[in-house]
C-alpha atoms as a PDB file:
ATOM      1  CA  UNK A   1     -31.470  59.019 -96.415  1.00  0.00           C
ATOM      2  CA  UNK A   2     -34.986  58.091 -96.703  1.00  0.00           C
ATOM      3  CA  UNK A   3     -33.991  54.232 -95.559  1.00  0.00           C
ATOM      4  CA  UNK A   4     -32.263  55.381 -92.846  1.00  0.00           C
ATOM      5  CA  UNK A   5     -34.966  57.403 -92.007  1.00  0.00           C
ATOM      6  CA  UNK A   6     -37.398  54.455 -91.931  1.00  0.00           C
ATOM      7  CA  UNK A   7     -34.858  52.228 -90.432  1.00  0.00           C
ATOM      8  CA  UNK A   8     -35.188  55.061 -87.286  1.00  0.00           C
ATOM      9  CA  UNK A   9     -38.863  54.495 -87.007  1.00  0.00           C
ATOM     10  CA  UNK A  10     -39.497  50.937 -87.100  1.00  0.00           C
ATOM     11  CA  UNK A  11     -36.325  49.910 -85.060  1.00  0.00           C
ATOM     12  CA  UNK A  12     -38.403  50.738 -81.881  1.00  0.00           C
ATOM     13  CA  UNK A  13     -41.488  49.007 -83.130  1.00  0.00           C
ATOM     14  CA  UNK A  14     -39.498  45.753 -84.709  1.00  0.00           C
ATOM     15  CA  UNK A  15     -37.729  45.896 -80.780  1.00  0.00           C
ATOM     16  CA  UNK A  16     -41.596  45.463 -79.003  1.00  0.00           C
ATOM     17  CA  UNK A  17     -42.070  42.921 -82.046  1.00  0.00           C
ATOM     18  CA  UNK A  18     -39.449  41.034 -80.842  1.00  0.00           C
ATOM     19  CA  UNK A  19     -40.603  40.980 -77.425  1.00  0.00           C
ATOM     20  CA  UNK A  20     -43.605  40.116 -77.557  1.00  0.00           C
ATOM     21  CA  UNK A  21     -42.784  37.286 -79.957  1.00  0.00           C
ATOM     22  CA  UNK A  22     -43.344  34.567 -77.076  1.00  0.00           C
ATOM     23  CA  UNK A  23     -45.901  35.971 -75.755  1.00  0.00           C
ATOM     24  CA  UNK A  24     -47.860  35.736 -78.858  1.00  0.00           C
ATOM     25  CA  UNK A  25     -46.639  32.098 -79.427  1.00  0.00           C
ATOM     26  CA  UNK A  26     -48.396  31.438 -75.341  1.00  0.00           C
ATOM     27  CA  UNK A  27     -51.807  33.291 -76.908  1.00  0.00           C
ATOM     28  CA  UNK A  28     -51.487  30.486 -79.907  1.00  0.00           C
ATOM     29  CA  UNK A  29     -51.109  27.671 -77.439  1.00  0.00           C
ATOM     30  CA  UNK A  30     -53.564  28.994 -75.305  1.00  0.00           C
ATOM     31  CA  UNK A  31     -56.436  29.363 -77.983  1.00  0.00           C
ATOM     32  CA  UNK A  32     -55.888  25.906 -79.254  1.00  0.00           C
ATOM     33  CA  UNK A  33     -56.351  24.630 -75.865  1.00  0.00           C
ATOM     34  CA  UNK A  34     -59.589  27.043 -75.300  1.00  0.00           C
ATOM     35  CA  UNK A  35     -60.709  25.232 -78.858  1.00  0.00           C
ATOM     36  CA  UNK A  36     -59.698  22.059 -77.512  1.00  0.00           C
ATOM     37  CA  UNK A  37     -61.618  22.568 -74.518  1.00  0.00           C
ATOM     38  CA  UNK A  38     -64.304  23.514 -75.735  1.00  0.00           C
ATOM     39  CA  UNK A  39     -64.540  20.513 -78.142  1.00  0.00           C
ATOM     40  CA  UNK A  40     -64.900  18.481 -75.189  1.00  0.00           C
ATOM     41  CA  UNK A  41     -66.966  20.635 -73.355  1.00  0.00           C
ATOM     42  CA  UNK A  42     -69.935  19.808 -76.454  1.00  0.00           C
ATOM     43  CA  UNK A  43     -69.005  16.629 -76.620  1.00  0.00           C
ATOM     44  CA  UNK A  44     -70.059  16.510 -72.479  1.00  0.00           C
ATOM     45  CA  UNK A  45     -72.882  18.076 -73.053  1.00  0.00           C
ATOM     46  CA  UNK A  46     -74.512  16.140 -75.965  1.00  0.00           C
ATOM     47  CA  UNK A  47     -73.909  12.984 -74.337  1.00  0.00           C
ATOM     48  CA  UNK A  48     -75.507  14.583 -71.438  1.00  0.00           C
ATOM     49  CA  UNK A  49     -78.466  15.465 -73.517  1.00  0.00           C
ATOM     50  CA  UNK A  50     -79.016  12.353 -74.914  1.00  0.00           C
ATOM     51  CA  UNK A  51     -78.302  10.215 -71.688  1.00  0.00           C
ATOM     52  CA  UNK A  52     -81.469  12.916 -70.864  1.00  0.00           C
ATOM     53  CA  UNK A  53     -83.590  11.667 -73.696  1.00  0.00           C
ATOM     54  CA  UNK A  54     -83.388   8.489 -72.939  1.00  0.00           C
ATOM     55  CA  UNK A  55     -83.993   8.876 -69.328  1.00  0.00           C
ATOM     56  CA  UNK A  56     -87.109  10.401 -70.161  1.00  0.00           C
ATOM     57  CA  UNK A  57     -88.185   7.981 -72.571  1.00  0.00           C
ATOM     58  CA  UNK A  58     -88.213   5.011 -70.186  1.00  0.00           C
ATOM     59  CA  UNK A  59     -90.550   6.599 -68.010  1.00  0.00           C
ATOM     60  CA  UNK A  60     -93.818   5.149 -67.811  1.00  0.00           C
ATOM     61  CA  UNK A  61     -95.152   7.852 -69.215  1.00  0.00           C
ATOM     62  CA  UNK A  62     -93.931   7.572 -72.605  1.00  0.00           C
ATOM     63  CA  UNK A  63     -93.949   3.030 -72.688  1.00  0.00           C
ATOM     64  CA  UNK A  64     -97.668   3.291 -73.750  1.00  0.00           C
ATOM     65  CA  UNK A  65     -97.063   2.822 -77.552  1.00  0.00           C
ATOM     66  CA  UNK A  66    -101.274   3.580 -78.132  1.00  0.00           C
ATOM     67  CA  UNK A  67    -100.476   6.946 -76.729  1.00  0.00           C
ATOM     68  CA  UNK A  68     -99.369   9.971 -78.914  1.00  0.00           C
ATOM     69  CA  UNK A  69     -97.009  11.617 -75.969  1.00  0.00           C
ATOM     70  CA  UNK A  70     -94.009   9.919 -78.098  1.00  0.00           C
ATOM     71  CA  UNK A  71     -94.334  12.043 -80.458  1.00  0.00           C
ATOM     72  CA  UNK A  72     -95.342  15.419 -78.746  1.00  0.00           C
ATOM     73  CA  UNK A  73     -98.548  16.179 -80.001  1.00  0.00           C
ATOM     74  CA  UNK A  74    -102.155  14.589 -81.083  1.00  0.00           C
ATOM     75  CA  UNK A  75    -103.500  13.362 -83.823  1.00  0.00           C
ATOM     76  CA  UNK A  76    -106.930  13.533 -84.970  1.00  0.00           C
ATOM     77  CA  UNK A  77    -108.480  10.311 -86.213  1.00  0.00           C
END
């Protein structure tokens, strides 16, 4: 009595289960592409960073090797 009691109450929730089975199995395929994405979304942006860096660095500005602005702050001789 008591299984078929319990047999009662989950058959509705083992029916939405069911259901929602592929649904579930799009959310799985859908995160790894979100993680995917946003792999390559940091990659972009520290390649951006350092294309950055070295646009900076060429400037003439920062060529002057006697000058402490290389390192980003001064030195007391």
């Amino acid at each position: 009595m008591i299984k078929k009691f319990f047999k009662n109450i989950f058959v509705p929730l083992q029916y939405i289960r069911n259901k929602t089975r592929p649904w579930r199995r799009k959310r799985h395929s859908l995160e790894r592409k979100l993680i995917d994405l946003e792999k390559i979304t940091m990659s972009m942006v520290k390649l951006h960073a350092w294309d950055m860096h070295q646009k900076l660095l060429t400037e003439p500005r920062y060529k002057d090797e006697k000058r402490l602005l290389n390192f980003g702050f001064k030195g007391y001789s």
